[in-house]
C-alpha atoms as a PDB file:
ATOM      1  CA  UNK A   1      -8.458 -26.509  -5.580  1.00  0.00           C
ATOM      2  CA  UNK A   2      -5.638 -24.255  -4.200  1.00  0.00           C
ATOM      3  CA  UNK A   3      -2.678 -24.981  -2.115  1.00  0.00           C
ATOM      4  CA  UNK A   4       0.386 -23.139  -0.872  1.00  0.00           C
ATOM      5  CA  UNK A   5       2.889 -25.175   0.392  1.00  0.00           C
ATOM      6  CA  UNK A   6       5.869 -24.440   2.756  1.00  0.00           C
ATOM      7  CA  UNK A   7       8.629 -26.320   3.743  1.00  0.00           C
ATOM      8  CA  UNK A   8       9.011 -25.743   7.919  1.00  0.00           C
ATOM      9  CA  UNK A   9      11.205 -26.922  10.574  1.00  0.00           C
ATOM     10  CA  UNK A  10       7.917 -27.221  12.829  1.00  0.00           C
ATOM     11  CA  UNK A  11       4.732 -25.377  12.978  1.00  0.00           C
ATOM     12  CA  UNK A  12       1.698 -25.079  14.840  1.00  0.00           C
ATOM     13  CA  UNK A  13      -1.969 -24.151  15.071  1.00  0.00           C
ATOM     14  CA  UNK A  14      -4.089 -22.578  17.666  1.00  0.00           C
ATOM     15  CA  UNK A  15      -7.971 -21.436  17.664  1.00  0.00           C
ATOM     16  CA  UNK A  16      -8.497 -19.524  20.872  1.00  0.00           C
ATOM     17  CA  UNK A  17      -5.255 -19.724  22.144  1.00  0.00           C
ATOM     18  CA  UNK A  18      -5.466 -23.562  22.447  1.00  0.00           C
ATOM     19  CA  UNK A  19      -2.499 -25.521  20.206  1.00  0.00           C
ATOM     20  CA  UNK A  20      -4.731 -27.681  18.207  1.00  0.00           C
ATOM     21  CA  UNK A  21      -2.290 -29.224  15.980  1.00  0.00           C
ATOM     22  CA  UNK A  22       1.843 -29.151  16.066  1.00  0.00           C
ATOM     23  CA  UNK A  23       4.457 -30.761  13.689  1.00  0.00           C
ATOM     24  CA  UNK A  24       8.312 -31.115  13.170  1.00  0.00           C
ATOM     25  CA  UNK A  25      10.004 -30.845   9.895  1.00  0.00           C
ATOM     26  CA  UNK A  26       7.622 -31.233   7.307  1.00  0.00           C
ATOM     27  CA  UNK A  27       5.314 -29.070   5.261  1.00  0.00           C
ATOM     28  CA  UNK A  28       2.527 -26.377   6.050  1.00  0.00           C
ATOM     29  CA  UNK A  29      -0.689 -26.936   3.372  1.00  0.00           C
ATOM     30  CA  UNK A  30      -2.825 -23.554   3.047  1.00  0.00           C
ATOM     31  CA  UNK A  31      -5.992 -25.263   1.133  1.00  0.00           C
ATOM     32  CA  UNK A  32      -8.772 -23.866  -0.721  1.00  0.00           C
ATOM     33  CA  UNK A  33     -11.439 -25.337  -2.482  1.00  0.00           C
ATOM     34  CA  UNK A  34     -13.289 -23.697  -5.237  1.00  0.00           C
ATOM     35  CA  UNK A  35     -16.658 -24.068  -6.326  1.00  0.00           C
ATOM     36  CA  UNK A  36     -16.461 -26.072  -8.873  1.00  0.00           C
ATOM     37  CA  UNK A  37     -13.893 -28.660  -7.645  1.00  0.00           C
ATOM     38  CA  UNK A  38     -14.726 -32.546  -7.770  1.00  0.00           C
ATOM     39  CA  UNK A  39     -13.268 -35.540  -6.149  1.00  0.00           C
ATOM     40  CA  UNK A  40     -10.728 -35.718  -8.764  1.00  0.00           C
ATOM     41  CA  UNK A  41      -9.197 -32.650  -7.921  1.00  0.00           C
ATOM     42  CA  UNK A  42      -8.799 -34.145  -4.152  1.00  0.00           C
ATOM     43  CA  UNK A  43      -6.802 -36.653  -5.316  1.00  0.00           C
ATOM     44  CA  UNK A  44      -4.622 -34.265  -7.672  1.00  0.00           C
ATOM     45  CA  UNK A  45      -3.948 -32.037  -4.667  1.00  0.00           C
ATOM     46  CA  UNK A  46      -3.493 -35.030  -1.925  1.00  0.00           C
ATOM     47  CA  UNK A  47      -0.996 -36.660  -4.711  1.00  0.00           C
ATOM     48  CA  UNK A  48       1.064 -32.957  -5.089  1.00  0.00           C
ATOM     49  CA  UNK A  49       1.139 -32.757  -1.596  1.00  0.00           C
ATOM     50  CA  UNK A  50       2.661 -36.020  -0.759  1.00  0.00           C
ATOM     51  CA  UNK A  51       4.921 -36.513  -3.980  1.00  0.00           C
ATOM     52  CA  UNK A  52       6.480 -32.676  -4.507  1.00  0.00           C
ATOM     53  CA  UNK A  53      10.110 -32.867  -4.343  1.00  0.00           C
ATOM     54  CA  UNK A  54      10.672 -30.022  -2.543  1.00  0.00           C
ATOM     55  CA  UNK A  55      13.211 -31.384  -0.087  1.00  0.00           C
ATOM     56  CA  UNK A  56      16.984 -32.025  -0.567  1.00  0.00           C
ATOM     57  CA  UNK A  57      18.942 -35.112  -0.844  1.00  0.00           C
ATOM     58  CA  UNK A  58      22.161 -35.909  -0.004  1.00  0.00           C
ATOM     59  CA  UNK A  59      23.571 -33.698  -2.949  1.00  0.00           C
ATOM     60  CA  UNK A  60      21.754 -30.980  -2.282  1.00  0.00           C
ATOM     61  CA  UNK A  61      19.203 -31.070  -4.800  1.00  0.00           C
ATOM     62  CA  UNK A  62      15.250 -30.610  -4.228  1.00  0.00           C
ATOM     63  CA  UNK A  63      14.947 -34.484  -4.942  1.00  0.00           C
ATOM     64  CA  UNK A  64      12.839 -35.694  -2.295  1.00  0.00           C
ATOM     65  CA  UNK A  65       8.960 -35.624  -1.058  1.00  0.00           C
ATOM     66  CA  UNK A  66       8.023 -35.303   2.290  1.00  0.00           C
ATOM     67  CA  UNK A  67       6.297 -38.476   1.574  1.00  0.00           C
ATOM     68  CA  UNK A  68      10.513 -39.773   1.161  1.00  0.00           C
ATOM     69  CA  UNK A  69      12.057 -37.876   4.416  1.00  0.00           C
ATOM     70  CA  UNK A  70       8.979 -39.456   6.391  1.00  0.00           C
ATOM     71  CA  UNK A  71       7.800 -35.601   7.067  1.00  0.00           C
ATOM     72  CA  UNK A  72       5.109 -34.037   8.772  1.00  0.00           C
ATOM     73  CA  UNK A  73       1.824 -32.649   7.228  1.00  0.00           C
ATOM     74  CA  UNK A  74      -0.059 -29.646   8.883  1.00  0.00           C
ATOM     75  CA  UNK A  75      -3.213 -28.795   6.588  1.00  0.00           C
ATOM     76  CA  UNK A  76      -4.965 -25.333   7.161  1.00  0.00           C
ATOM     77  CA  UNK A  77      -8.388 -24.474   5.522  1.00  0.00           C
ATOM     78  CA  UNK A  78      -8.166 -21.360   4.113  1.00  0.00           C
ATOM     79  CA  UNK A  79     -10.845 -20.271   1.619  1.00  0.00           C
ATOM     80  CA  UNK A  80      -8.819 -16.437   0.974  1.00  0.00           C
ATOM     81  CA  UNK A  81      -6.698 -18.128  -1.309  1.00  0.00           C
ATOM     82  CA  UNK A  82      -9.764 -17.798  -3.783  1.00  0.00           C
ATOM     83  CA  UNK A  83     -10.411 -14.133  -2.991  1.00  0.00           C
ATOM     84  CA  UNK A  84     -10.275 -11.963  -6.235  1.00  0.00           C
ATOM     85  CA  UNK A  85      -8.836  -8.624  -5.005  1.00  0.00           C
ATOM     86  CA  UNK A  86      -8.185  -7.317  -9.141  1.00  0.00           C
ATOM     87  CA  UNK A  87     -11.078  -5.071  -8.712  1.00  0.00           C
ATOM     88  CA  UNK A  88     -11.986  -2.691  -6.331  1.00  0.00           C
ATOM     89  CA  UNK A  89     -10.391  -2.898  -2.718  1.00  0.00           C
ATOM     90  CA  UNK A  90     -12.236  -5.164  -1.266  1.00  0.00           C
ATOM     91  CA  UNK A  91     -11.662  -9.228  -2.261  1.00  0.00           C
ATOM     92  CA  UNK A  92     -14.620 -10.897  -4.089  1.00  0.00           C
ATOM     93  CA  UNK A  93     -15.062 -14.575  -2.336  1.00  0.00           C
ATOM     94  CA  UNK A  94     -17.312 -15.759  -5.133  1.00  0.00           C
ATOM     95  CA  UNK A  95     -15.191 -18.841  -6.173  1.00  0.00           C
ATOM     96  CA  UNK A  96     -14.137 -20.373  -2.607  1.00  0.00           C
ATOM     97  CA  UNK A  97     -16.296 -23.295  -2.582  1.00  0.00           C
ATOM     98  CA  UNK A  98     -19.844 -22.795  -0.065  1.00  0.00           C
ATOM     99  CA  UNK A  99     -18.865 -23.943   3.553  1.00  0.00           C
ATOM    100  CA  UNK A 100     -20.680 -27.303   3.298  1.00  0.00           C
ATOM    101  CA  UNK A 101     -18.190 -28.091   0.234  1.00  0.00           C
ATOM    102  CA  UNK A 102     -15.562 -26.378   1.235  1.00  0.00           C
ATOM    103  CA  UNK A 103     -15.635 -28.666   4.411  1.00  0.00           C
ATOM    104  CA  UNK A 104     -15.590 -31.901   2.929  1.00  0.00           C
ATOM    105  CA  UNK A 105     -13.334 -31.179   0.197  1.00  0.00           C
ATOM    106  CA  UNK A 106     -10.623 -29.929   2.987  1.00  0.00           C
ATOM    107  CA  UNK A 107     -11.228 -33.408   5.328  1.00  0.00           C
ATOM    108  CA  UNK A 108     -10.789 -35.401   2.008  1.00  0.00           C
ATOM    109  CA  UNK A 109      -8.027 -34.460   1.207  1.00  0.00           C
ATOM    110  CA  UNK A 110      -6.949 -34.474   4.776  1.00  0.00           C
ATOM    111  CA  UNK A 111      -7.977 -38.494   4.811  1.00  0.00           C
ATOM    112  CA  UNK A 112      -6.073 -38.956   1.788  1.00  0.00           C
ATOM    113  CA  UNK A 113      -3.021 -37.918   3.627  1.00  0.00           C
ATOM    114  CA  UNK A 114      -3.246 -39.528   6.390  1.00  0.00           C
ATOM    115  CA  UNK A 115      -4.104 -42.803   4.386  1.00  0.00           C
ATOM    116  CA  UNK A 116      -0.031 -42.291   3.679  1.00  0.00           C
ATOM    117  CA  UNK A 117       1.009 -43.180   7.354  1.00  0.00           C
ATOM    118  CA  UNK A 118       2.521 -39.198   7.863  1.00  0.00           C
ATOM    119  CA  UNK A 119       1.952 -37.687  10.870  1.00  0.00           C
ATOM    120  CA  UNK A 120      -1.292 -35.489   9.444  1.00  0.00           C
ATOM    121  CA  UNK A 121      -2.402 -32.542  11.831  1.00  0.00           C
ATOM    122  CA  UNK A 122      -4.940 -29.896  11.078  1.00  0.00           C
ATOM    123  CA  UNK A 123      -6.607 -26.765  11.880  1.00  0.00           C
ATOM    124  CA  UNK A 124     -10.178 -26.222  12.572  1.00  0.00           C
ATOM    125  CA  UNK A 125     -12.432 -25.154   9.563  1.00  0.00           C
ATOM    126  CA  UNK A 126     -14.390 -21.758   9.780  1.00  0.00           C
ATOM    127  CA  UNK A 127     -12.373 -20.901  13.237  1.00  0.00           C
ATOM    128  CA  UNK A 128     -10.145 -17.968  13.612  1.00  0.00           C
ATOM    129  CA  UNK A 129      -6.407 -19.435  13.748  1.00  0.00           C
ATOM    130  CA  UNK A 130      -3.441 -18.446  14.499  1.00  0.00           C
ATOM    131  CA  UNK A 131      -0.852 -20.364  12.298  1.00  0.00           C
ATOM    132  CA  UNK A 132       3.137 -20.041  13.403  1.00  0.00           C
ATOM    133  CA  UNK A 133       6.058 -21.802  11.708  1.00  0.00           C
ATOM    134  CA  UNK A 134       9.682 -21.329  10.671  1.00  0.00           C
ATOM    135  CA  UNK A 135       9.967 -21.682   6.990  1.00  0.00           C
ATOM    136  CA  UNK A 136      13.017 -24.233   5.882  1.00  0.00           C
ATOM    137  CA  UNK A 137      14.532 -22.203   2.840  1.00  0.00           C
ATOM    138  CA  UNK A 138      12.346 -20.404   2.394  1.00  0.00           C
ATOM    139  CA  UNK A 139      10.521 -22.930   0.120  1.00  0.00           C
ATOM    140  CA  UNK A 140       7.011 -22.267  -0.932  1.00  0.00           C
ATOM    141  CA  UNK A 141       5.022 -23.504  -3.758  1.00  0.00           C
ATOM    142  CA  UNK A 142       1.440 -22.596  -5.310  1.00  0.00           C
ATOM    143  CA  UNK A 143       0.172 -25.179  -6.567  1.00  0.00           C
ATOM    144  CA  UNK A 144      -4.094 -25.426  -8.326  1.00  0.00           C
ATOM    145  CA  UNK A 145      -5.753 -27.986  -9.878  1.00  0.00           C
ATOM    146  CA  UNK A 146      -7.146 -26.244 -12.629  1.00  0.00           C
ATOM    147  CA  UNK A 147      -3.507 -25.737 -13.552  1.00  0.00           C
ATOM    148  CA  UNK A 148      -3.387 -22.071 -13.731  1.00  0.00           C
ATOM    149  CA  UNK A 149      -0.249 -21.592 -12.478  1.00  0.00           C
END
């Protein structure tokens, strides 16, 4: 599983120019799920999500979670972050997780947040969004559960 994570002052999500899902300061989760993820690597992600330190304290050092500044969490499905653009010019999809997986991977993880009592909003999976947000730093993070980077 794949995430990139940004730190935002507030962000929100449309699919056909509807606002779906909105949050204050907080963070922005871009997800993907690969084929071969398990349960397990739900957990990993949800527990990297909500425990990062990515935030500063009172010294100015990235000490704190959003789980600790009582944050907000807006997840986005988003199986691209598995596309494989090293060959050719065209991006090979062949390790984002099927739909059916992908799906349920994405909502448990989802659930897991929530289960932490953060405001938790979402996009829609498969639709066409349109994401906007205003990056706090900037601050972003990749973070995958097979550990590659």
């Amino acid at each position: 599983m794949r995430a990139v994570i940004q730190r935002v002052f507030n962000a929100s999500v449309k699919v056909e120019n509807k606002i779906i899902g909105k949050i204050e300061k907080g963070i922005v989760v871009f997800l993907g799920v690969h084929t071969d993820d398990t349960e397990q690597d739900c957990n990993y992600i949800a527990d990297k999500i909500l425990n990062l330190r990515i935030f500063n304290d009172a010294e100015d050092k990235m000490n704190l979670s959003v789980s600790d500044i009582k944050g907000e969490v807006l997840v986005i499905s988003q199986f691209t972050l598995y596309g494989d653009a090293r060959k050719g010019r065209r991006p090979s999809f062949n390790e984002a997780a099927p739909p059916e997986k992908g799906n349920n991977y994405y909502q448990k993880v989802v659930e897991i947040i929530k289960k932490s009592s953060l405001k938790t909003e979402t996009g829609e999976f498969g639709a066409l969004m349109e994401i906007e947000y205003i990056n706090d730093g900037p601050v972003t993070i990749i973070m995958d559960s097979f550990k590659q980077f």
